[in-house]
N, C-alpha and C. Protein backbone atom coordinates (compact mmCIF):
# COMPACT_ATOMS: atom_id res chain seq x y z
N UNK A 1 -5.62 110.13 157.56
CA UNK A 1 -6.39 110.82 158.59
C UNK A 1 -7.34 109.82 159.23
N UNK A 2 -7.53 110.09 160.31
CA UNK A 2 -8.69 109.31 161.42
C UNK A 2 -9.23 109.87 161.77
N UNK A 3 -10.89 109.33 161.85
CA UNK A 3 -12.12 110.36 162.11
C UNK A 3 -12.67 109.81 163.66
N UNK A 4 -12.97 110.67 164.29
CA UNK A 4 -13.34 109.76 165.63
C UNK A 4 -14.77 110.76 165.65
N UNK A 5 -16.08 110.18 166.44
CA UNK A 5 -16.83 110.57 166.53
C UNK A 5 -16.78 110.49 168.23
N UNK A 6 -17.17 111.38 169.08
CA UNK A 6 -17.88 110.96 170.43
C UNK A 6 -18.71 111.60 170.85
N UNK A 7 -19.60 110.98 171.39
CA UNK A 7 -20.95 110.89 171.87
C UNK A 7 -21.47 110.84 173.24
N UNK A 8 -22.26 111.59 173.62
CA UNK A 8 -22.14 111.73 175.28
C UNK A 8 -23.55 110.42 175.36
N UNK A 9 -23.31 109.51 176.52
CA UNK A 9 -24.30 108.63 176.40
C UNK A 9 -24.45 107.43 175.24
N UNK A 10 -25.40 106.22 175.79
CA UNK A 10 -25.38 105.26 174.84
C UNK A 10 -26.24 105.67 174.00
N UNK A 11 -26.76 104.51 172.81
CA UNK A 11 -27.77 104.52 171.83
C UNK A 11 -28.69 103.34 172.91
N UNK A 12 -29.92 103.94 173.16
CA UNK A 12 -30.99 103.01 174.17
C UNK A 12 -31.88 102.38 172.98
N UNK A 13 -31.88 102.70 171.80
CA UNK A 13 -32.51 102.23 170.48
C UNK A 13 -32.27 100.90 169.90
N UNK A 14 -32.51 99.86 169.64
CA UNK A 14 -31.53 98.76 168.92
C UNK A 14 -31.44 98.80 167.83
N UNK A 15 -32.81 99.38 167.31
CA UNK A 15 -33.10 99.57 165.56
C UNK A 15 -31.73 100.71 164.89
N UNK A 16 -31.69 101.52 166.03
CA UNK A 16 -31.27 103.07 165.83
C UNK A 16 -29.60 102.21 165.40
N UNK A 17 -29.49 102.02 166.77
CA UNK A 17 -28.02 101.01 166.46
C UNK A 17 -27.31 100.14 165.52
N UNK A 18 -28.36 99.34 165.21
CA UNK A 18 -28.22 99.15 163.52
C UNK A 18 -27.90 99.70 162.73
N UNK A 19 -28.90 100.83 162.45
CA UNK A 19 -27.96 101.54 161.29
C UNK A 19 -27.34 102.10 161.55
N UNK A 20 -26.40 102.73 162.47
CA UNK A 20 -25.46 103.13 162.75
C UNK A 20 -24.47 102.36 162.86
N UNK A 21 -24.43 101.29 163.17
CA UNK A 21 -23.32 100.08 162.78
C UNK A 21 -23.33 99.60 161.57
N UNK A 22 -24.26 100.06 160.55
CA UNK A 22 -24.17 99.62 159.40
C UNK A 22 -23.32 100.74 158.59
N UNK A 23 -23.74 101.67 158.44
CA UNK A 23 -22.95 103.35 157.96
C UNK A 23 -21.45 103.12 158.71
N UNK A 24 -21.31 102.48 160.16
CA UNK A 24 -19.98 101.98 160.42
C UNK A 24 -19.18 101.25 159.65
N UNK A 25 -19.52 100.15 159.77
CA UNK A 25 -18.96 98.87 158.79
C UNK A 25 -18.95 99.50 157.36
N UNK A 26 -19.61 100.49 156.57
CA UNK A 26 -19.36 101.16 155.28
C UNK A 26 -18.59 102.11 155.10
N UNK A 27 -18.36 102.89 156.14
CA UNK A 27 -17.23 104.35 156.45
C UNK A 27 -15.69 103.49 156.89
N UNK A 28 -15.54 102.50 157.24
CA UNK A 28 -14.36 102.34 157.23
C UNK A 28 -13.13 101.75 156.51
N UNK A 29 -14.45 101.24 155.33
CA UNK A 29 -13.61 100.81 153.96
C UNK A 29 -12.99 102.49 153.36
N UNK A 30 -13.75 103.40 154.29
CA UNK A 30 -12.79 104.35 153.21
C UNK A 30 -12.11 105.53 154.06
N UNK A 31 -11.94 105.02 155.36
CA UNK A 31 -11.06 106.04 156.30
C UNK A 31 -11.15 105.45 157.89
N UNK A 32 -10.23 105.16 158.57
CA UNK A 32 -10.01 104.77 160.06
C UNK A 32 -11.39 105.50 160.39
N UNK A 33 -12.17 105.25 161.36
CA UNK A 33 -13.41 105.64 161.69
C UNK A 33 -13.54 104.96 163.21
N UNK A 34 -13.80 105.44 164.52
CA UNK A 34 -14.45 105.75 165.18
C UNK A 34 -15.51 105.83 166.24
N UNK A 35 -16.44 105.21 166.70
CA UNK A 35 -17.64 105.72 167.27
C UNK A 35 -16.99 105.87 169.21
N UNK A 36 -16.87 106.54 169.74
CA UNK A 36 -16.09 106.62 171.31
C UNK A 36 -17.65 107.34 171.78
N UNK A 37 -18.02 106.07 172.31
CA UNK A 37 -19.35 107.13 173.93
C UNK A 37 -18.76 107.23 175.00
N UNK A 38 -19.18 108.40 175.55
CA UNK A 38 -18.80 108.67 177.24
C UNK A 38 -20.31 108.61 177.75
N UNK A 39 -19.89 108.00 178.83
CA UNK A 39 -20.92 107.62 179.50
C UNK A 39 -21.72 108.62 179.99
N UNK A 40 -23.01 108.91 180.32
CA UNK A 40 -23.68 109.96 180.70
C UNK A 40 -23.44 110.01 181.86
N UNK A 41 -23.51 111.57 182.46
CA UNK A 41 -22.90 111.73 184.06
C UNK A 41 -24.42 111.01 185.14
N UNK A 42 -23.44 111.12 186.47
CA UNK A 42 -24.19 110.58 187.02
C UNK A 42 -25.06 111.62 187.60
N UNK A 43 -25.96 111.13 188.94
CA UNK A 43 -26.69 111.97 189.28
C UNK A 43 -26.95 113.11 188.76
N UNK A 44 -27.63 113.48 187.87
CA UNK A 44 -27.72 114.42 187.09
C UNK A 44 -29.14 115.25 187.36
N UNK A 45 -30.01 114.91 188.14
CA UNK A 45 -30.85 115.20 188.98
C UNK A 45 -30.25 116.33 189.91
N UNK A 46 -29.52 115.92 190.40
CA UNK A 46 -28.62 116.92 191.56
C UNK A 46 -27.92 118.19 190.85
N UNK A 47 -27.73 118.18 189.45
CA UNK A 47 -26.63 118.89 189.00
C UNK A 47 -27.60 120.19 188.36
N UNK A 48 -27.33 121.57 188.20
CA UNK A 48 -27.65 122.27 187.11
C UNK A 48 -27.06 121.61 185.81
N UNK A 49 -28.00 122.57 184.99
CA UNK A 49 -28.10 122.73 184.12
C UNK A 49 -25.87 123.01 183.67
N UNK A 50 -25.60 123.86 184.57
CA UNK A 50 -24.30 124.31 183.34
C UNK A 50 -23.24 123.25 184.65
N UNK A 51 -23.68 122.92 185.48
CA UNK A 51 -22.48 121.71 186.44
C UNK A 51 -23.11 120.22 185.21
N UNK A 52 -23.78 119.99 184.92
CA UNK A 52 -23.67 118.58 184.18
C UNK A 52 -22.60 119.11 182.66
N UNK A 53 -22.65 120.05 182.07
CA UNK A 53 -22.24 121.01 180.59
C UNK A 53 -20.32 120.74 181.56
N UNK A 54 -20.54 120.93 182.48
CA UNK A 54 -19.00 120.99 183.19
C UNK A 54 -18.39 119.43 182.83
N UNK A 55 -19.34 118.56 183.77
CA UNK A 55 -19.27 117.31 184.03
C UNK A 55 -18.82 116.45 182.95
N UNK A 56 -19.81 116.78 181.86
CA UNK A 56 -19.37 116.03 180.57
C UNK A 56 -17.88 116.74 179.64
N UNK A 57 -18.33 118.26 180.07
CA UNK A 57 -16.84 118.83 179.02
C UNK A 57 -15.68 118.14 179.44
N UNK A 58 -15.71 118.07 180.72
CA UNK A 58 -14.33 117.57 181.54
C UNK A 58 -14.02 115.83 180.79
N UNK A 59 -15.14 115.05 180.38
CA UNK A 59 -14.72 113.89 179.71
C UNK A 59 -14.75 113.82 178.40
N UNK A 60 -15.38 114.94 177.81
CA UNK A 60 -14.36 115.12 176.12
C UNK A 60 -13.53 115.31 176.51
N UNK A 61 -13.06 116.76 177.07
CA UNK A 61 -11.65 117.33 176.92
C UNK A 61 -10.40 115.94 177.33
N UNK A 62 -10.64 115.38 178.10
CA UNK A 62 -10.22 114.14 178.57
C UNK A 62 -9.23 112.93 177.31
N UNK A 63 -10.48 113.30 176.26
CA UNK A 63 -10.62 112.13 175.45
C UNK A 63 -9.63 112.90 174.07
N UNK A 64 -9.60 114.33 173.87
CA UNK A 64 -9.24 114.95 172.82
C UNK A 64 -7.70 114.95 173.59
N UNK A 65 -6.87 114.93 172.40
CA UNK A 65 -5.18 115.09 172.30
C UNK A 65 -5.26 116.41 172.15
N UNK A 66 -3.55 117.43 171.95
CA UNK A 66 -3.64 118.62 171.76
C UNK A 66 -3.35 118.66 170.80
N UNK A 67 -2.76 117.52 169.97
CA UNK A 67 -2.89 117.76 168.21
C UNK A 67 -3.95 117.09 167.82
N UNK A 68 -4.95 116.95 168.37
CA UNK A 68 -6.29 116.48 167.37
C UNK A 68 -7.22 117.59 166.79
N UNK A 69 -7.90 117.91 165.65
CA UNK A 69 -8.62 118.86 165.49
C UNK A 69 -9.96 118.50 165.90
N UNK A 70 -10.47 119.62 166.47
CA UNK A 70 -12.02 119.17 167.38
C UNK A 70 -12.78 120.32 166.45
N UNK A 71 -13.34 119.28 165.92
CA UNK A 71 -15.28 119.98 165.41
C UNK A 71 -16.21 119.78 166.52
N UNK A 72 -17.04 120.73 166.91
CA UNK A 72 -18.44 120.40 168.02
C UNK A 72 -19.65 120.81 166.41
N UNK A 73 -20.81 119.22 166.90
CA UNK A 73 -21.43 118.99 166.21
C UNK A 73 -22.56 120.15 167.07
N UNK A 74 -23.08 121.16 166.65
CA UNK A 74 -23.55 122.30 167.23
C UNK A 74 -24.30 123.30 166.30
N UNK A 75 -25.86 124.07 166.91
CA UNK A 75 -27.11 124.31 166.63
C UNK A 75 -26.14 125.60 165.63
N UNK A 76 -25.15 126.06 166.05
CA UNK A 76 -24.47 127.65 165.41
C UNK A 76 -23.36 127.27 165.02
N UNK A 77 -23.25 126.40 164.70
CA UNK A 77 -22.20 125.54 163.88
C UNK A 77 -22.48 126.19 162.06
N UNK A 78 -21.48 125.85 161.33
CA UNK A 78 -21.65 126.24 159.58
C UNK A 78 -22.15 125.25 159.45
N UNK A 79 -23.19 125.58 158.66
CA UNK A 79 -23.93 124.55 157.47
C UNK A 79 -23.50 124.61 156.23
N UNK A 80 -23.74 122.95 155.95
CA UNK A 80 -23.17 122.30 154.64
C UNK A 80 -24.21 121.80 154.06
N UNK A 81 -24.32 121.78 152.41
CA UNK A 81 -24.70 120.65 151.68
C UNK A 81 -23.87 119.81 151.84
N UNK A 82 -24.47 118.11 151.27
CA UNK A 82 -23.64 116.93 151.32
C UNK A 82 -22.20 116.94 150.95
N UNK A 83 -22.63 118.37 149.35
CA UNK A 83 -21.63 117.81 148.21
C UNK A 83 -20.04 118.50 149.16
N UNK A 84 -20.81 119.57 149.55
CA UNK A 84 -19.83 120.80 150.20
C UNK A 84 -19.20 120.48 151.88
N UNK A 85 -19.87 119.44 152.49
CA UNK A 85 -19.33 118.38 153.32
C UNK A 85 -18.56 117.45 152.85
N UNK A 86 -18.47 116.81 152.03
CA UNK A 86 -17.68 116.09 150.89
C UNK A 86 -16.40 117.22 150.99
N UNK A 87 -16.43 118.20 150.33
CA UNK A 87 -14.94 119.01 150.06
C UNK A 87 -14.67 119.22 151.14
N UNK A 88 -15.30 119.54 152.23
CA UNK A 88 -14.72 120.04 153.71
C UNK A 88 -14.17 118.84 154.09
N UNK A 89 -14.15 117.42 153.99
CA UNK A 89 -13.52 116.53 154.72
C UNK A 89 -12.29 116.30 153.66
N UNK A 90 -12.21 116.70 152.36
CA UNK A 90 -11.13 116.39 151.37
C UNK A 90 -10.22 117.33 151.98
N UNK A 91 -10.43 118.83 152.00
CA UNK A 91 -9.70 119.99 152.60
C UNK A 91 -8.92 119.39 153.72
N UNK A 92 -9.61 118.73 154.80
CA UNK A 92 -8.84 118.42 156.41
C UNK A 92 -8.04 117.33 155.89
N UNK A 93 -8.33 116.55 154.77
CA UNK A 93 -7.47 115.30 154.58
C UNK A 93 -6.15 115.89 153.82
N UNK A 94 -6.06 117.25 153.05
CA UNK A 94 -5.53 117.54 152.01
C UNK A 94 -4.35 118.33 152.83
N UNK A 95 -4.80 118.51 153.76
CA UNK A 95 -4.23 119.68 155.18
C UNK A 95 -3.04 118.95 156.09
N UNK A 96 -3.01 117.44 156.05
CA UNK A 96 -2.43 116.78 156.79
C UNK A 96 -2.50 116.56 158.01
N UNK A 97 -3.90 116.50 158.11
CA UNK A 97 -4.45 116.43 160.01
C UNK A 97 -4.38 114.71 160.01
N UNK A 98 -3.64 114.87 161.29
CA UNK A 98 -3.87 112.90 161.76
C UNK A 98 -5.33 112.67 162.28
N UNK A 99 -5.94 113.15 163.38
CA UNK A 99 -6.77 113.04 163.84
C UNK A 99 -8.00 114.08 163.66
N UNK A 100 -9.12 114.00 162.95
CA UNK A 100 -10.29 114.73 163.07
C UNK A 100 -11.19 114.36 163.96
N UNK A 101 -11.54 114.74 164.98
CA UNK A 101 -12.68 114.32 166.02
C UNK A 101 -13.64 115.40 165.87
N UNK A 102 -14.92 114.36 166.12
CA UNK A 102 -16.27 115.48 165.94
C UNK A 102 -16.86 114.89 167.38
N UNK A 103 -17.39 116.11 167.53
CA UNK A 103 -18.03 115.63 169.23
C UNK A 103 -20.13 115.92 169.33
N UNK A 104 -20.55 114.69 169.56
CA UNK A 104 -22.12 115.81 170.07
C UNK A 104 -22.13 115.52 171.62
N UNK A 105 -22.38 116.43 171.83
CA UNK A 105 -22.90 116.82 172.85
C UNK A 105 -23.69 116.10 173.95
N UNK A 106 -23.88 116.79 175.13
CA UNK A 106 -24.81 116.41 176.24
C UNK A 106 -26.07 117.26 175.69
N UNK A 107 -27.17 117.31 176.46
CA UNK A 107 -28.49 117.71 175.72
C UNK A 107 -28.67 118.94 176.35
N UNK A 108 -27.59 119.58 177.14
CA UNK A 108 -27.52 121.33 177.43
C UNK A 108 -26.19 121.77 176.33
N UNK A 109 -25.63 121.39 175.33
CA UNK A 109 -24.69 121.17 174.80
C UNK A 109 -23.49 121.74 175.19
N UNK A 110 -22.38 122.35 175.16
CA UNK A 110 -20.81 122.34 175.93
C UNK A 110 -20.55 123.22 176.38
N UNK A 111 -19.64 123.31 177.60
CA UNK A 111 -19.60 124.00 178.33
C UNK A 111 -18.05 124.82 177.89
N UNK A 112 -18.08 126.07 178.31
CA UNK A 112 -16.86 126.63 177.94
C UNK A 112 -16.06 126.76 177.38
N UNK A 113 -15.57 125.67 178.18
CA UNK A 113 -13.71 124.98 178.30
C UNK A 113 -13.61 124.32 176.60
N UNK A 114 -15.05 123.49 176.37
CA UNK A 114 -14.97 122.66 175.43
C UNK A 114 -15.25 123.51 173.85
N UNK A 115 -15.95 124.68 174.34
CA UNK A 115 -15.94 125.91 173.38
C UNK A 115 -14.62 126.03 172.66
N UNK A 116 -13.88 126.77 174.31
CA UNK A 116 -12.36 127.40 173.69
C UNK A 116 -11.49 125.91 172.97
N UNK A 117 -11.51 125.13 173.66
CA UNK A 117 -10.77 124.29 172.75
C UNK A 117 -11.23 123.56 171.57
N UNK A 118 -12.33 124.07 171.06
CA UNK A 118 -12.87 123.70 169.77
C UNK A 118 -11.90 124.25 168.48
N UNK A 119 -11.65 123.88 167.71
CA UNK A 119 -11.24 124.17 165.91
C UNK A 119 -12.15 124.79 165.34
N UNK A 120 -13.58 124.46 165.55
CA UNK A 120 -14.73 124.55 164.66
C UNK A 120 -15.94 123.93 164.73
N UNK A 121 -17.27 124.42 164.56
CA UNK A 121 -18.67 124.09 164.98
C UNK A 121 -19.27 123.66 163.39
N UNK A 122 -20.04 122.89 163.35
CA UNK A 122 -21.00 122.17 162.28
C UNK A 122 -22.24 121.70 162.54
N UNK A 123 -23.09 122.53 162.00
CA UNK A 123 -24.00 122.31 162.35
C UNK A 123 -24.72 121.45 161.25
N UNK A 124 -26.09 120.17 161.58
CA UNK A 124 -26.31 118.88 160.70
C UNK A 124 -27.45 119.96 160.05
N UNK A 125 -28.34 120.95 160.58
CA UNK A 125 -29.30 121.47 160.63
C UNK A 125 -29.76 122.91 161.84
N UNK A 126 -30.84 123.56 161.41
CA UNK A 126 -31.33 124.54 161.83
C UNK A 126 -32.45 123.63 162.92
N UNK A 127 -33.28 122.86 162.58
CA UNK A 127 -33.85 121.72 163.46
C UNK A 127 -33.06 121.33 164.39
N UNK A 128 -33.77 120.97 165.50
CA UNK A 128 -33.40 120.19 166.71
C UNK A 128 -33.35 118.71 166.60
N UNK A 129 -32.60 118.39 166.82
CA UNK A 129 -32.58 116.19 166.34
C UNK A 129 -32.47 115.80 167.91
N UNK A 130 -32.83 114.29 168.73
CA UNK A 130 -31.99 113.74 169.68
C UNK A 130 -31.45 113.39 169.35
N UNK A 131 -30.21 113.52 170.04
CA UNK A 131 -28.53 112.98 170.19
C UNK A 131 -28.54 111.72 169.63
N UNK A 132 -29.32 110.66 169.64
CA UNK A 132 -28.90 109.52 169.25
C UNK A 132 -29.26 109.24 167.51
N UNK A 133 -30.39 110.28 167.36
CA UNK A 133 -30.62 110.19 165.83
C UNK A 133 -29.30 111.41 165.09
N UNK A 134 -29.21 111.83 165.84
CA UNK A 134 -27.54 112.94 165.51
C UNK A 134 -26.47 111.99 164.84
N UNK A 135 -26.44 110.70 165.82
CA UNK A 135 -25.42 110.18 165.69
C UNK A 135 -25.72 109.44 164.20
N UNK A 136 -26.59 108.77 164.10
CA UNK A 136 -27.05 107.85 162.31
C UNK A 136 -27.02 109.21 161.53
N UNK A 137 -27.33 110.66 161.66
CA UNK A 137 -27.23 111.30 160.36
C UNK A 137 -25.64 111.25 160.05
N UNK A 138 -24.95 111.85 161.34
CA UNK A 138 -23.55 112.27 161.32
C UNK A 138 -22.67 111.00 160.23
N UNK A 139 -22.86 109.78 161.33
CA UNK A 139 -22.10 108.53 160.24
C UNK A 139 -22.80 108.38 158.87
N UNK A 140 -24.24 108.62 158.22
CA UNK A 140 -24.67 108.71 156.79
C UNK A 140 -23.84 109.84 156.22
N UNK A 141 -23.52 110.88 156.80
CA UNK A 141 -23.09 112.37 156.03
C UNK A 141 -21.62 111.97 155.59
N UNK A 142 -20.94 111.38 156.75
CA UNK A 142 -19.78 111.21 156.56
C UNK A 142 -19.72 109.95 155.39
N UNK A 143 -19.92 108.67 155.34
CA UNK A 143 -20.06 107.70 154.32
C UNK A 143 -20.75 108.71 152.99
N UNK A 144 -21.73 109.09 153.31
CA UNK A 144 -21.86 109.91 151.56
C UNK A 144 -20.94 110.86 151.38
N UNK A 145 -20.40 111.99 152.09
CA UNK A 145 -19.04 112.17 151.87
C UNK A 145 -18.14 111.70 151.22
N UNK A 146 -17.71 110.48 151.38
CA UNK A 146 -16.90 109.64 150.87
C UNK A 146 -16.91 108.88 150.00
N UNK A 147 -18.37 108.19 149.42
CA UNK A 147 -18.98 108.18 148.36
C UNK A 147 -18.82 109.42 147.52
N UNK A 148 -19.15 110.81 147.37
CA UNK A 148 -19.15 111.81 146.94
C UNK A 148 -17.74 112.12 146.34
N UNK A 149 -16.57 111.92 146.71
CA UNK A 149 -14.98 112.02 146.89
C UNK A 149 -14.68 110.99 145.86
N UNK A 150 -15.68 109.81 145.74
CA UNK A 150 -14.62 108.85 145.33
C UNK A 150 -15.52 108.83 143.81
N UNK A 151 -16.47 109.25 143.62
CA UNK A 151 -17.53 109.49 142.37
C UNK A 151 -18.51 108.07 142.84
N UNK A 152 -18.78 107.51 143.38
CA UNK A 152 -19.45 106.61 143.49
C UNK A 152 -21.06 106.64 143.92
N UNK A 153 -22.24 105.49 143.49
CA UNK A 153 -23.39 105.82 142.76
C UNK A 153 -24.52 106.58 143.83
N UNK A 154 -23.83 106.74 145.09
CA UNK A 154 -24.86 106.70 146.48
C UNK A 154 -25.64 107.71 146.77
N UNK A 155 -24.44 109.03 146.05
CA UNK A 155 -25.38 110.23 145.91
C UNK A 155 -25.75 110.64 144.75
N UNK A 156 -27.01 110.81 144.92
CA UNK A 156 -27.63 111.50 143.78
C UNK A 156 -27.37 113.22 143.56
N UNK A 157 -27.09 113.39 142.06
CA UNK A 157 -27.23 115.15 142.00
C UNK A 157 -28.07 115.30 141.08
């Protein structure tokens, strides 16, 4: 299985980037992994609120196959403990999915289209995070995940 993450917009952080390239370089010793940004739309000044939610759905949907399974990383999404994120990614691996893609969002989060063609919502938390600190929890959850799977010392119980 292959995990793809995408992300609307860059990381403007360098620190932030770091560790997120670090949780990179550690998640892929233990599964094809990922990070795809789409660029943030343009003029976005000009746009509502649900024409930018359009703008960006139109470049996930773009980016997703029709056999890929799509998680939206989302506020009404199911919540997990680590350990129980751990079995949920063993389950999709155990299932025979080629491609798992998880998507976050633009900061009005998805529009429609990107609803109906969702698999499934996950939510990191009941809290509000920015998108770019979304992205360092998402790649930590997933690497302890996988730590968690393999018995190894990273998570504590």
């Amino acid at each position: 299985m292959k995990i793809t993450l995408l992300a609307i917009g860059k990381t403007d952080n360098r620190e932030l980037q770091q560790l997120i390239d670090e949780y990179h370089r550690r998640l892929i010793r233990y599964v094809p992994f990922s990070l795809e940004i789409i660029p943030d739309a343009r003029n976005t000044k000009n746009l509502s609120e649900a024409q930018q939610k359009q703008v960006e759905g139109s470049e996930i949907l773009r980016k997703v196959k029709p056999s890929d399974h799509l998680v939206l990383l989302d506020e009404k999404g199911k919540q997990y403990d680590s350990v129980a994120f751990a079995g949920y990614l063993q389950k999709q691996m155990n299932s025979g999915l080629k491609n798992l893609v998880f998507v976050i969002g633009g900061p009005y989060g998805f529009s429609d289209e990107v609803y109906n063609r969702a698999n499934g919502k996950l939510s990191l938390s009941k809290m509000t995070f920015s998108h770019q600190m979304v992205r360092l929890f998402f790649v930590e959850q997933l690497y302890r995940g996988f730590t968690i799977l393999r018995n190894e010392p990273y998570h504590h119980r």
